[in-house]
N, C-alpha and C. Protein backbone atom coordinates (compact mmCIF):
# COMPACT_ATOMS: atom_id res chain seq x y z
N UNK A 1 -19.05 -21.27 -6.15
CA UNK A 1 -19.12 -20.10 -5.26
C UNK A 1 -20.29 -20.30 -4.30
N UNK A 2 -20.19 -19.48 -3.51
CA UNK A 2 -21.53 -19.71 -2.30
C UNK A 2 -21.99 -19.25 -2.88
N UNK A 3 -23.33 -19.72 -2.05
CA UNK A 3 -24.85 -18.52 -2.52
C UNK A 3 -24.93 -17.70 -2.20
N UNK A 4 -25.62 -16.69 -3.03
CA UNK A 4 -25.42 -14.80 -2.90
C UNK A 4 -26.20 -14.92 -1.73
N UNK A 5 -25.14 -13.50 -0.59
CA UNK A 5 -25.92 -13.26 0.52
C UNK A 5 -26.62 -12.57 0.81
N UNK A 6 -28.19 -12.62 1.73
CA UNK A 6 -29.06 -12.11 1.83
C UNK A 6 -28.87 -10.71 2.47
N UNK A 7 -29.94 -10.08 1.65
CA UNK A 7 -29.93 -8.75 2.78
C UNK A 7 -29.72 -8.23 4.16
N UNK A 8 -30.43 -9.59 5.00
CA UNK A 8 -29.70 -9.61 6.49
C UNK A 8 -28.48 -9.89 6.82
N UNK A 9 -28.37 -11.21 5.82
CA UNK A 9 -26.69 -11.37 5.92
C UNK A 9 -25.69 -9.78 5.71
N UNK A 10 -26.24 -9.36 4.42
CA UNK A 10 -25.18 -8.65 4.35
C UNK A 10 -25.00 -7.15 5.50
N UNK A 11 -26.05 -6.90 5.85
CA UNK A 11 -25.78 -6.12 7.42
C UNK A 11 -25.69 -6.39 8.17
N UNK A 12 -25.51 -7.62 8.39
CA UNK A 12 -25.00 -8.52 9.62
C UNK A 12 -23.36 -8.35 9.35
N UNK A 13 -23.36 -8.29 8.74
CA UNK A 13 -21.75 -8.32 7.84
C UNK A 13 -20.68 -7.13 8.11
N UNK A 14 -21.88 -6.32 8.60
CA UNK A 14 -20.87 -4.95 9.25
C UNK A 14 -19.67 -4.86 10.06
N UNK A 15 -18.64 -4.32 10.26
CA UNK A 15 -17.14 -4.79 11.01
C UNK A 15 -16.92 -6.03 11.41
N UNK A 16 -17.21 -6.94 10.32
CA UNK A 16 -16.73 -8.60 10.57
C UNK A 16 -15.07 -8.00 9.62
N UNK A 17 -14.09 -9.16 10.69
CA UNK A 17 -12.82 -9.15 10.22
C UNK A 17 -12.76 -10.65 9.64
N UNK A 18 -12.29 -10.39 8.44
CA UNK A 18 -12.12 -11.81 7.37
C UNK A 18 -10.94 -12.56 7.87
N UNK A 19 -10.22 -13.21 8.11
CA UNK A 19 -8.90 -13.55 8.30
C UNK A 19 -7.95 -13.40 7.25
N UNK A 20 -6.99 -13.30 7.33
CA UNK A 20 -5.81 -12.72 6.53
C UNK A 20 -5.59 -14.46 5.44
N UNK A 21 -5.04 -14.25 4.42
CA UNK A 21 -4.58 -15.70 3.91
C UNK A 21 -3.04 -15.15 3.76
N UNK A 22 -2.25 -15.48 5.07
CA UNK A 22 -0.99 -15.45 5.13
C UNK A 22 -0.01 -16.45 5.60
N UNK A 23 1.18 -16.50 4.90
CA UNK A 23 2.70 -16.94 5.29
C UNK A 23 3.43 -16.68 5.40
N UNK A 24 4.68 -16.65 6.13
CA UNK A 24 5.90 -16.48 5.91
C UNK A 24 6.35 -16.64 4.40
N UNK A 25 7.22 -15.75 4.41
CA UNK A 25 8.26 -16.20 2.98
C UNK A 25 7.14 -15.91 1.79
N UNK A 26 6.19 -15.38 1.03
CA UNK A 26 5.43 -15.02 0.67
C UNK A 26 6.40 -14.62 -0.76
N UNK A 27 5.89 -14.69 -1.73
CA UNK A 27 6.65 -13.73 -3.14
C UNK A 27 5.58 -12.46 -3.04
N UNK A 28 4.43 -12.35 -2.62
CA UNK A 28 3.76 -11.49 -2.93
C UNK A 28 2.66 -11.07 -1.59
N UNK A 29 2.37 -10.72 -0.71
CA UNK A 29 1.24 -10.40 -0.14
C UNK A 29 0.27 -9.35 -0.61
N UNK A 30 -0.83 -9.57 -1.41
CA UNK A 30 -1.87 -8.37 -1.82
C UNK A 30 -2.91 -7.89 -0.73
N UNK A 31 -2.85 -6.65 -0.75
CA UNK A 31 -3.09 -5.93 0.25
C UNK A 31 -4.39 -5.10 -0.19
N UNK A 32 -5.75 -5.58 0.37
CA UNK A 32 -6.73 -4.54 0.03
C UNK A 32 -7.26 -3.73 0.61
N UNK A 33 -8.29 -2.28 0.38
CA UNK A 33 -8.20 -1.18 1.05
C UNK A 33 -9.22 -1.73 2.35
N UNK A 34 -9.89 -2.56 2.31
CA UNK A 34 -10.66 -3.02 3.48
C UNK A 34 -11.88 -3.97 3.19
N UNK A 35 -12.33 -5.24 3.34
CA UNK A 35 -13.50 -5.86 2.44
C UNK A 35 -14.84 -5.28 2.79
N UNK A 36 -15.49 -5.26 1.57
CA UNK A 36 -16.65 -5.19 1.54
C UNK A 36 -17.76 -5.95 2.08
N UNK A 37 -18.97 -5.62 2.58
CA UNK A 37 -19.91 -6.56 3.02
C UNK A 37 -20.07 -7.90 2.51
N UNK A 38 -20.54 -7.49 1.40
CA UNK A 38 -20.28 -9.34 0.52
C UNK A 38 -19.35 -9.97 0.73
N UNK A 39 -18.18 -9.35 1.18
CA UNK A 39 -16.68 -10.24 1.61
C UNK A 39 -16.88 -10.81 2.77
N UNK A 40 -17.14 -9.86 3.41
CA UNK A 40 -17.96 -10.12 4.97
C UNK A 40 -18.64 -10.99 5.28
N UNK A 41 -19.71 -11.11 4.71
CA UNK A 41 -21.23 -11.83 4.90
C UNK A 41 -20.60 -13.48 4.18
N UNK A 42 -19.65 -13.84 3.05
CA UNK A 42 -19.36 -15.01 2.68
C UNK A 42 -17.90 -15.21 3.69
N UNK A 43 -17.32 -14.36 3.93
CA UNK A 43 -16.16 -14.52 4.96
C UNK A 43 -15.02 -14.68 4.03
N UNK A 44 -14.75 -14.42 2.38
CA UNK A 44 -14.20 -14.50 1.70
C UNK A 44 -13.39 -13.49 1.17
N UNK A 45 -12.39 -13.08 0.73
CA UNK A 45 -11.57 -12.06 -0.09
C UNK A 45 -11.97 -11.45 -1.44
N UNK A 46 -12.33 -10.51 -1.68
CA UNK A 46 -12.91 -9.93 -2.75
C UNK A 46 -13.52 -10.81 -3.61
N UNK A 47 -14.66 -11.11 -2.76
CA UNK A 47 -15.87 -11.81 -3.24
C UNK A 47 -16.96 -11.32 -4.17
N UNK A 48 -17.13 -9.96 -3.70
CA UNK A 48 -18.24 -9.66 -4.48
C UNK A 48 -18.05 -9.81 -6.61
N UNK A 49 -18.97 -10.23 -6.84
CA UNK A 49 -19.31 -10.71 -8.42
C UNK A 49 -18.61 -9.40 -8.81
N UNK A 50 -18.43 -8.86 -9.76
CA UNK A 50 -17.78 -7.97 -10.45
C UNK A 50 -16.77 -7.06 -10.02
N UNK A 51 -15.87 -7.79 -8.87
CA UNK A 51 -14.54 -7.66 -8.44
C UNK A 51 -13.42 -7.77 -9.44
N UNK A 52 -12.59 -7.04 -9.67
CA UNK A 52 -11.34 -7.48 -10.46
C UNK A 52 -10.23 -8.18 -10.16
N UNK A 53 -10.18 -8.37 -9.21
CA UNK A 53 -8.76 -8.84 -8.17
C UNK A 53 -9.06 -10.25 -9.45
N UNK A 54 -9.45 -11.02 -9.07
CA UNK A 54 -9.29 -12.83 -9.05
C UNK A 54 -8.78 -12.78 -10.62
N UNK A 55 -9.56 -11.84 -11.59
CA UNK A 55 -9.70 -11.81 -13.33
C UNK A 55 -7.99 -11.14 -13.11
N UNK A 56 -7.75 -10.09 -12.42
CA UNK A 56 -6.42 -9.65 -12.81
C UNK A 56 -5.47 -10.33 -12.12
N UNK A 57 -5.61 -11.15 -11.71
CA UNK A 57 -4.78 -11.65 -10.44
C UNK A 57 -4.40 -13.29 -12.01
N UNK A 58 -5.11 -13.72 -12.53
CA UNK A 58 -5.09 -14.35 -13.47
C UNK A 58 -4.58 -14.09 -14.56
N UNK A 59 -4.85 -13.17 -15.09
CA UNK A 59 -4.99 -12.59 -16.03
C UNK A 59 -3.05 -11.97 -16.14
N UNK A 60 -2.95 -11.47 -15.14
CA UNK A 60 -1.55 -10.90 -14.85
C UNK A 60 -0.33 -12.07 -14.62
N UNK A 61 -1.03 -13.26 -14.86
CA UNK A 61 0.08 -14.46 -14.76
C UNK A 61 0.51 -14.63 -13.66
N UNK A 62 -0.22 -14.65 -12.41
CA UNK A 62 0.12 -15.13 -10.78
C UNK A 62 -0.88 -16.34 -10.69
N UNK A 63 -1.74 -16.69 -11.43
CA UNK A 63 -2.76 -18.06 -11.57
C UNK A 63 -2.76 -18.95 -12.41
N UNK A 64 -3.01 -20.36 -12.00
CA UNK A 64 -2.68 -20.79 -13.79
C UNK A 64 -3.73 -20.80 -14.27
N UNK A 65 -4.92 -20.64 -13.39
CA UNK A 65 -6.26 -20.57 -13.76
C UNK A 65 -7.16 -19.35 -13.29
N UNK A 66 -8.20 -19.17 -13.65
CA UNK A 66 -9.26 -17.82 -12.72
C UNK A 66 -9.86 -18.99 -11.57
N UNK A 67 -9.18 -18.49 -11.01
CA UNK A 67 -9.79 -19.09 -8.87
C UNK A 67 -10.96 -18.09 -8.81
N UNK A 68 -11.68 -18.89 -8.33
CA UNK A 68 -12.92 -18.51 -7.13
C UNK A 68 -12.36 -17.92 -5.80
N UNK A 69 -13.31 -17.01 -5.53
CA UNK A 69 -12.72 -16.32 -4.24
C UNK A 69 -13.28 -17.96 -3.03
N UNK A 70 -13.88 -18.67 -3.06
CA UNK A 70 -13.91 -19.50 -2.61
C UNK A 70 -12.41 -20.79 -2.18
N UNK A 71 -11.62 -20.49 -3.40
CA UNK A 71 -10.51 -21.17 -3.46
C UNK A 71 -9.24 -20.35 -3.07
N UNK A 72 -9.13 -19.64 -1.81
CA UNK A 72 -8.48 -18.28 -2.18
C UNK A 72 -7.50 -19.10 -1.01
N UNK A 73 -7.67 -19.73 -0.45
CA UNK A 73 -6.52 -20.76 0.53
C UNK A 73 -5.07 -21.22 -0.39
N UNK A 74 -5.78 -21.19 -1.75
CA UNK A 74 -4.70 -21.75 -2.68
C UNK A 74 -3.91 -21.09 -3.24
N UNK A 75 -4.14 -19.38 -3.14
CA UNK A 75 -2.85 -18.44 -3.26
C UNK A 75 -1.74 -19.51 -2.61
N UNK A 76 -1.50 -19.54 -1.28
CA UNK A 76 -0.53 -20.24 -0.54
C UNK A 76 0.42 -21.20 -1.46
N UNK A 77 -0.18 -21.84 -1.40
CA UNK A 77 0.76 -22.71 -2.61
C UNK A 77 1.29 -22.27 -4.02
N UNK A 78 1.09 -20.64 -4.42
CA UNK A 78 1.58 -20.02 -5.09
C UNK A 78 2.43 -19.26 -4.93
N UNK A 79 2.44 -19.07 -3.55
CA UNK A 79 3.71 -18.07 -2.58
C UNK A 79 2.83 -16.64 -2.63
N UNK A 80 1.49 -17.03 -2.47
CA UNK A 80 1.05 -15.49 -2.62
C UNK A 80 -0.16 -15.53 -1.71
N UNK A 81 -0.69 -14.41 -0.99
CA UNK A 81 -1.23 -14.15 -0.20
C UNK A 81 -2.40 -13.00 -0.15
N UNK A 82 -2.91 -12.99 1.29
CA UNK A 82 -4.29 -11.44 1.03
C UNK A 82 -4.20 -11.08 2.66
N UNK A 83 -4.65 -9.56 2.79
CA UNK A 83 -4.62 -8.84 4.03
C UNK A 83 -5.26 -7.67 3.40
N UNK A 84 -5.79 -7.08 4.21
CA UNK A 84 -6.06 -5.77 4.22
C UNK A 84 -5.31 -4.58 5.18
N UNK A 85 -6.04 -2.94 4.56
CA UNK A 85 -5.58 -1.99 5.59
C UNK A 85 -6.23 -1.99 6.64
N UNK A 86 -7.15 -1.89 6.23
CA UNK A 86 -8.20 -2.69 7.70
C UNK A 86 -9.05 -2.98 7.58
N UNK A 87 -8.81 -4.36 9.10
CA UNK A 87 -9.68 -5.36 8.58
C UNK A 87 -11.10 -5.62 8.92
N UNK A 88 -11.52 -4.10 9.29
CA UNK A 88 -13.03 -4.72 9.23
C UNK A 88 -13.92 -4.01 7.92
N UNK A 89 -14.77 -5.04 7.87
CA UNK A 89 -16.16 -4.73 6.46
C UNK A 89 -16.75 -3.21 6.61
N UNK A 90 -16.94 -3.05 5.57
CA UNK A 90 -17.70 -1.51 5.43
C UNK A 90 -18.64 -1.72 4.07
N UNK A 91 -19.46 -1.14 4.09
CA UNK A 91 -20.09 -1.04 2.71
C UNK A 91 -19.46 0.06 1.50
N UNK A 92 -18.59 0.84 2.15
CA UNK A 92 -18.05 1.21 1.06
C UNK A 92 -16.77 1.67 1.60
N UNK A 93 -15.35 1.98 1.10
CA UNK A 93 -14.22 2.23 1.63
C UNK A 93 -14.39 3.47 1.91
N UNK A 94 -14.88 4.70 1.49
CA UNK A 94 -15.11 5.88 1.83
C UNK A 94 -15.93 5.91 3.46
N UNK A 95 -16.13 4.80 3.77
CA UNK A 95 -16.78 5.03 5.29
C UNK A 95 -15.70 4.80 6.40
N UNK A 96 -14.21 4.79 5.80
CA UNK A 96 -13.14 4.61 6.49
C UNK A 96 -12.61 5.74 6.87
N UNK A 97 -11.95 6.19 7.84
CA UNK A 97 -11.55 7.47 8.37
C UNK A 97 -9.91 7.58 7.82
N UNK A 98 -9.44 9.00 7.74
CA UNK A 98 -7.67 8.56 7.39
C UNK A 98 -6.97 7.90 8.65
N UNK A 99 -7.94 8.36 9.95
CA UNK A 99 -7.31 7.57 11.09
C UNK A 99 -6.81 6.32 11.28
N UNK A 100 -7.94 5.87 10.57
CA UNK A 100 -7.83 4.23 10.34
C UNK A 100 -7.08 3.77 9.92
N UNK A 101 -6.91 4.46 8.87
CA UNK A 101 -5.84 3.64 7.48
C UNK A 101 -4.23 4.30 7.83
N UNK A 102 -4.50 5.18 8.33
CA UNK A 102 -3.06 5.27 9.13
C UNK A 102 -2.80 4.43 10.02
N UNK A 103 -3.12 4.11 11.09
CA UNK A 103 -3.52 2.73 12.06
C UNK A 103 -3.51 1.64 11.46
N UNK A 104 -3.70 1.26 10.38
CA UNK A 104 -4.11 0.42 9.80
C UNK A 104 -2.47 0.29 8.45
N UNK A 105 -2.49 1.07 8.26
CA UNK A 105 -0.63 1.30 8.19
C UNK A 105 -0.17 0.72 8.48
N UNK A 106 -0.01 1.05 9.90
CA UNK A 106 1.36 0.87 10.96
C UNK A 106 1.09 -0.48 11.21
N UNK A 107 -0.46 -0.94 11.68
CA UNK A 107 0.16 -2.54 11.66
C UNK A 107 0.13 -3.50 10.52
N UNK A 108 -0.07 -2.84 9.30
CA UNK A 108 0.52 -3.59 7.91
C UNK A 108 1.83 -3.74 7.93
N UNK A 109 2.42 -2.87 8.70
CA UNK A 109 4.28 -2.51 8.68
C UNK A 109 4.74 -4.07 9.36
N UNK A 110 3.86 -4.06 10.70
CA UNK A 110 3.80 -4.90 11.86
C UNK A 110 4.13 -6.33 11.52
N UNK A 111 2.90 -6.60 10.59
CA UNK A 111 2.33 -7.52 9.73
C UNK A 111 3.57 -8.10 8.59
N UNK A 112 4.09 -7.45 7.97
CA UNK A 112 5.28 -7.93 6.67
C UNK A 112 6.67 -7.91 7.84
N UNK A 113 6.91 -6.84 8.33
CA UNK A 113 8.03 -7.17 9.13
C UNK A 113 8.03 -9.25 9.69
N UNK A 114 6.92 -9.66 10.14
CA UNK A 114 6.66 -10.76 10.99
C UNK A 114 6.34 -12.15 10.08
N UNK A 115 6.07 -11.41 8.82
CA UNK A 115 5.95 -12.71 7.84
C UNK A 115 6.86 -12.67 6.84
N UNK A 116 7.76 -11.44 6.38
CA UNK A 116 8.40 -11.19 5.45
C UNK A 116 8.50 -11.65 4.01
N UNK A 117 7.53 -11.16 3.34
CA UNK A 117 7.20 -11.38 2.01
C UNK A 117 8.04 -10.61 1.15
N UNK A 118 8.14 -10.98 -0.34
CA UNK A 118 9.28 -10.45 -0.84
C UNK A 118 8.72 -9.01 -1.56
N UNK A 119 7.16 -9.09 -1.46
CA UNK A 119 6.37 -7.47 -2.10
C UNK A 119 5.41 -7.72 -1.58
N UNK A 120 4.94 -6.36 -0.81
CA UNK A 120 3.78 -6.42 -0.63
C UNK A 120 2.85 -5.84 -1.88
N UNK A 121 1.79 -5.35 -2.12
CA UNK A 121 1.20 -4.97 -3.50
C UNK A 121 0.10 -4.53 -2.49
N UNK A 122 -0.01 -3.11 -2.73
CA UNK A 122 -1.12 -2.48 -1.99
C UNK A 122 -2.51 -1.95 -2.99
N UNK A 123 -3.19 -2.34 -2.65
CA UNK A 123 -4.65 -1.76 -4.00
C UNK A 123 -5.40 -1.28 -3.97
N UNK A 124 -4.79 0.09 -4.32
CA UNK A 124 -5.65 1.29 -4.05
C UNK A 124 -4.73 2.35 -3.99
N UNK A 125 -4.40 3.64 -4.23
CA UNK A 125 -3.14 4.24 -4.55
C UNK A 125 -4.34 5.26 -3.44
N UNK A 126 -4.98 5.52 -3.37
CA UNK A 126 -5.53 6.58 -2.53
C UNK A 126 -5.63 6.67 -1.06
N UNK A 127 -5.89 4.61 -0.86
CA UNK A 127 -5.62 4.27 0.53
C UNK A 127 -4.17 4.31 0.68
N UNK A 128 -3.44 4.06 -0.08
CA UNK A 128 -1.73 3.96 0.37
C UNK A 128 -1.25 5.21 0.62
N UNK A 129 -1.67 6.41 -0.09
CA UNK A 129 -1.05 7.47 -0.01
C UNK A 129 -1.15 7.68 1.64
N UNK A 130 -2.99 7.74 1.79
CA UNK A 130 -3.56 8.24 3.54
C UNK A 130 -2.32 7.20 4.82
N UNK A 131 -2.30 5.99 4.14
CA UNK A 131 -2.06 5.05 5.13
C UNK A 131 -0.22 4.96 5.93
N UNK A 132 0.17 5.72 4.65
CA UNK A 132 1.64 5.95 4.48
C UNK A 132 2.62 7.17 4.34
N UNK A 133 1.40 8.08 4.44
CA UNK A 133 1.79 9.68 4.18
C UNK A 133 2.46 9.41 3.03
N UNK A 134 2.22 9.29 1.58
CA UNK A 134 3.12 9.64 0.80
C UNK A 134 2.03 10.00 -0.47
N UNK A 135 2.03 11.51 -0.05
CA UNK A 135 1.01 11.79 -0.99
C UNK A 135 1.02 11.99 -2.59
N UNK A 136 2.02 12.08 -2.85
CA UNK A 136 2.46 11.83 -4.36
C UNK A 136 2.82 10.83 -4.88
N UNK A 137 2.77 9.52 -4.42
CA UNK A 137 2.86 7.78 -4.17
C UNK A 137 2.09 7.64 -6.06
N UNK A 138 2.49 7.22 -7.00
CA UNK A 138 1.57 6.86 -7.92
C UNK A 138 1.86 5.40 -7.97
N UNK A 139 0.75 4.58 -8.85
CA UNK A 139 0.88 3.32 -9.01
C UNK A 139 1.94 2.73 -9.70
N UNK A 140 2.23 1.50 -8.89
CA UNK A 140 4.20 1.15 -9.66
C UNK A 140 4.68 0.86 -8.12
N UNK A 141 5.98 0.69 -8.44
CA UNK A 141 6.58 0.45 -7.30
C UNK A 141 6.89 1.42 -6.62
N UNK A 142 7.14 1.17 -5.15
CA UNK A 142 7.48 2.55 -4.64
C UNK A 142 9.05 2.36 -4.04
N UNK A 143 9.50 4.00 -3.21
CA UNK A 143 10.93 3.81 -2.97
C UNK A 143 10.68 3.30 -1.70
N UNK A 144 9.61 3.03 -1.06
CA UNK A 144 9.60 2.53 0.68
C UNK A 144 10.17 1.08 0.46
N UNK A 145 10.70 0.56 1.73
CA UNK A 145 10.50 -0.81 1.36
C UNK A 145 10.65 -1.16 3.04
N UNK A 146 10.23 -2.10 3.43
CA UNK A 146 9.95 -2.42 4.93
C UNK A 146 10.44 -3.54 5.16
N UNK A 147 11.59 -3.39 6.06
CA UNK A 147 12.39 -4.67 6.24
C UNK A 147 13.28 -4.83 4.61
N UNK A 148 12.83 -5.83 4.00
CA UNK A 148 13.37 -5.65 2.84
C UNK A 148 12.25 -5.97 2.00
N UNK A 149 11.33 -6.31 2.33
CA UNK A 149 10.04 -6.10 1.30
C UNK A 149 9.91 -4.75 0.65
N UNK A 150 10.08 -5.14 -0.56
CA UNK A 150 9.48 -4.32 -1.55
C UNK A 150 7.91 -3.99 -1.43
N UNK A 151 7.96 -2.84 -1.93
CA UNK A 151 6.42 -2.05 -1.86
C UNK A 151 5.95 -1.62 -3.09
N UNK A 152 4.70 -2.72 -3.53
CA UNK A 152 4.42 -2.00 -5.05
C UNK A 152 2.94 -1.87 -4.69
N UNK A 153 2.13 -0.26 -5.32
CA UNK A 153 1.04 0.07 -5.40
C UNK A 153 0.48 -0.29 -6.64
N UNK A 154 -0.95 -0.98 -6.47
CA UNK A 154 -1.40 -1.37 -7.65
C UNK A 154 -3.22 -0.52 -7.63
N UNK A 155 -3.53 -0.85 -8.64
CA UNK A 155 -5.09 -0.23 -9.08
C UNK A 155 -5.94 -1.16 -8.09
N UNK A 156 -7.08 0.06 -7.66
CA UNK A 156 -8.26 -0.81 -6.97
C UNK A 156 -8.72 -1.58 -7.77
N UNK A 157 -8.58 -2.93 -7.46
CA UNK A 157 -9.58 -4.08 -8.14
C UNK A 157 -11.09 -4.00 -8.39
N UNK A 158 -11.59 -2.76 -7.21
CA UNK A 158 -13.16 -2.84 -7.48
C UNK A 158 -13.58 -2.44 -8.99
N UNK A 159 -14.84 -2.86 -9.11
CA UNK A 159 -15.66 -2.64 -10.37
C UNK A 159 -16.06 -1.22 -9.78
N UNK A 160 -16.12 -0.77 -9.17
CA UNK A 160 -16.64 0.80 -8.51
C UNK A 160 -15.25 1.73 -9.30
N UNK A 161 -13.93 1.31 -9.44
CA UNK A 161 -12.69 1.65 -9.86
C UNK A 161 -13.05 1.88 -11.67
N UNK A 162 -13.90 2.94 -12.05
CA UNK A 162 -14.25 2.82 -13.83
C UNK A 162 -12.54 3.17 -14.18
N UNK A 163 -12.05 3.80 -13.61
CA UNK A 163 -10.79 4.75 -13.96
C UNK A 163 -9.90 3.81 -14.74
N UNK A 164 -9.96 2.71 -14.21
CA UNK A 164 -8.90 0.98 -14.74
C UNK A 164 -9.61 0.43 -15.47
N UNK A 165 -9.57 -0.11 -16.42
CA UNK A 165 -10.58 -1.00 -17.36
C UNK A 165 -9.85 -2.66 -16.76
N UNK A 166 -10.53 -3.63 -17.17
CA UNK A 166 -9.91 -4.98 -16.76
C UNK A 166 -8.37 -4.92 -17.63
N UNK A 167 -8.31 -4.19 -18.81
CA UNK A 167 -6.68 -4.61 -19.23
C UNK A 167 -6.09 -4.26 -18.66
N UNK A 168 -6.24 -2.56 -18.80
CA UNK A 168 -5.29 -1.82 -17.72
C UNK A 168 -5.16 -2.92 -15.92
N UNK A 169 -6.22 -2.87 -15.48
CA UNK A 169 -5.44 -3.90 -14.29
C UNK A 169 -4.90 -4.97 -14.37
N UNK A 170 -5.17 -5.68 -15.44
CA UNK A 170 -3.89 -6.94 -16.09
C UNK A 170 -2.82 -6.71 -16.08
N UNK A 171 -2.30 -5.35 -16.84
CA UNK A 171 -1.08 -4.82 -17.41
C UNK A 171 -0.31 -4.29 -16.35
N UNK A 172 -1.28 -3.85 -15.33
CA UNK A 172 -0.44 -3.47 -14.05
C UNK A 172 -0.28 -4.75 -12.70
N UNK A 173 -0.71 -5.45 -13.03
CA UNK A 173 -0.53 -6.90 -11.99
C UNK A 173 0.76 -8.05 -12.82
N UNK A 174 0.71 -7.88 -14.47
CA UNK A 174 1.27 -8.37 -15.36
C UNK A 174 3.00 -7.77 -14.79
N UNK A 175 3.30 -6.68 -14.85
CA UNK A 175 4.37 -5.75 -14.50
C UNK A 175 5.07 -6.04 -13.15
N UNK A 176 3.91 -6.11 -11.50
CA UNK A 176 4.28 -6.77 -10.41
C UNK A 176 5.12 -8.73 -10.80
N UNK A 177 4.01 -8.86 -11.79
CA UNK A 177 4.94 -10.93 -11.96
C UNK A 177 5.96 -10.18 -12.50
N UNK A 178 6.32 -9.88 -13.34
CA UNK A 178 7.76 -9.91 -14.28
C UNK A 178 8.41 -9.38 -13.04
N UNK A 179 8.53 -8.50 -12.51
CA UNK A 179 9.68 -8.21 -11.13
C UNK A 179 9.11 -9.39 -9.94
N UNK A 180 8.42 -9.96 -9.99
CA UNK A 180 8.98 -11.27 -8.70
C UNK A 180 9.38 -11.97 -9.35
N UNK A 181 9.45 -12.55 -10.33
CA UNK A 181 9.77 -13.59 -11.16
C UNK A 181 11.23 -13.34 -11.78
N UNK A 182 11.71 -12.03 -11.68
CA UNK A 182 13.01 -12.01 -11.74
C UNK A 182 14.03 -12.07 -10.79
């Protein structure tokens, strides 16, 4: 992993946009509510140390191993991918407006229509609800589906997320493989 970034780094890090790790034809695109500074400041996908994504993303049988957010190019060759609702850094997702993430919606819509993945997996059931008007949206799959991508909401990966313990987000990333894999 890189070396932890410095305090300047990481406010330097403010509305930096990470680049997306996307393809066409995708089994999966995971979709997060927006990166964090530390994501920012290393230019990496849910980087920061006590992130859950990479442990459940493993853990849930989409890895054959626990990847480094450093190695995160290598989703690709798994048929799986990363994007956000939007893509610039914040220090915390609550500094996001619903404007945004509505905006930030519509060109997620933009976004799968143009790469067509077979699910997207959105993470965060609170950003999906704002981003999608569907305020009774719970985690699981949903009835939207865009183009023909399927739409499944999953648990925020953050360690800020106490509500999920690491199984519980296994068990719910575990549930997304068994339906692509069928």
């Amino acid at each position: 992993m890189p070396i932890r970034p410095t305090k300047d780094q990481l406010a330097a890090a403010q509305d930096v946009v990470i680049p997306d790790v996307i393809a066409p034809g995708l089994d999966v695109l995971f979709c997060g509510i927006n990166p964090g500074l530390y994501s920012g400041a290393l230019g990496l996908h849910f980087a920061r140390p006590g992130n859950r994504f990479w442990p459940a993303l493993h853990v849930g049988g989409f890895t054959p191993r626990l990847l480094d957010p450093s190695e995160q190019h290598e989703l690709l060759d798994l048929g799986l991918g990363i994007t956000n609702v939007v893509a610039r850094t914040t220090a915390r997702a609550d500094e996001l407006t619903d404007d945004e993430l509505r905006e930030g919606g519509k060109a997620l819509v933009d976004k799968v229509l143009d790469n067509k993945p077979r699910w997207l997996a959105v993470l965060g059931i609170t950003a999906y609800r704002t981003a999608f008007g569907e305020k009774k949206a719970k985690v699981g799959p949903q009835e939207r589906v865009i183009g023909k991508t399927g739409v499944w909401v999953l648990p925020n990966p953050s360690g800020l997320n106490a509500h999920w313990t690491p199984t519980g987000l296994a068990s719910e990333f575990a549930a997304l493989r068994a339906r692509v894999v069928t």
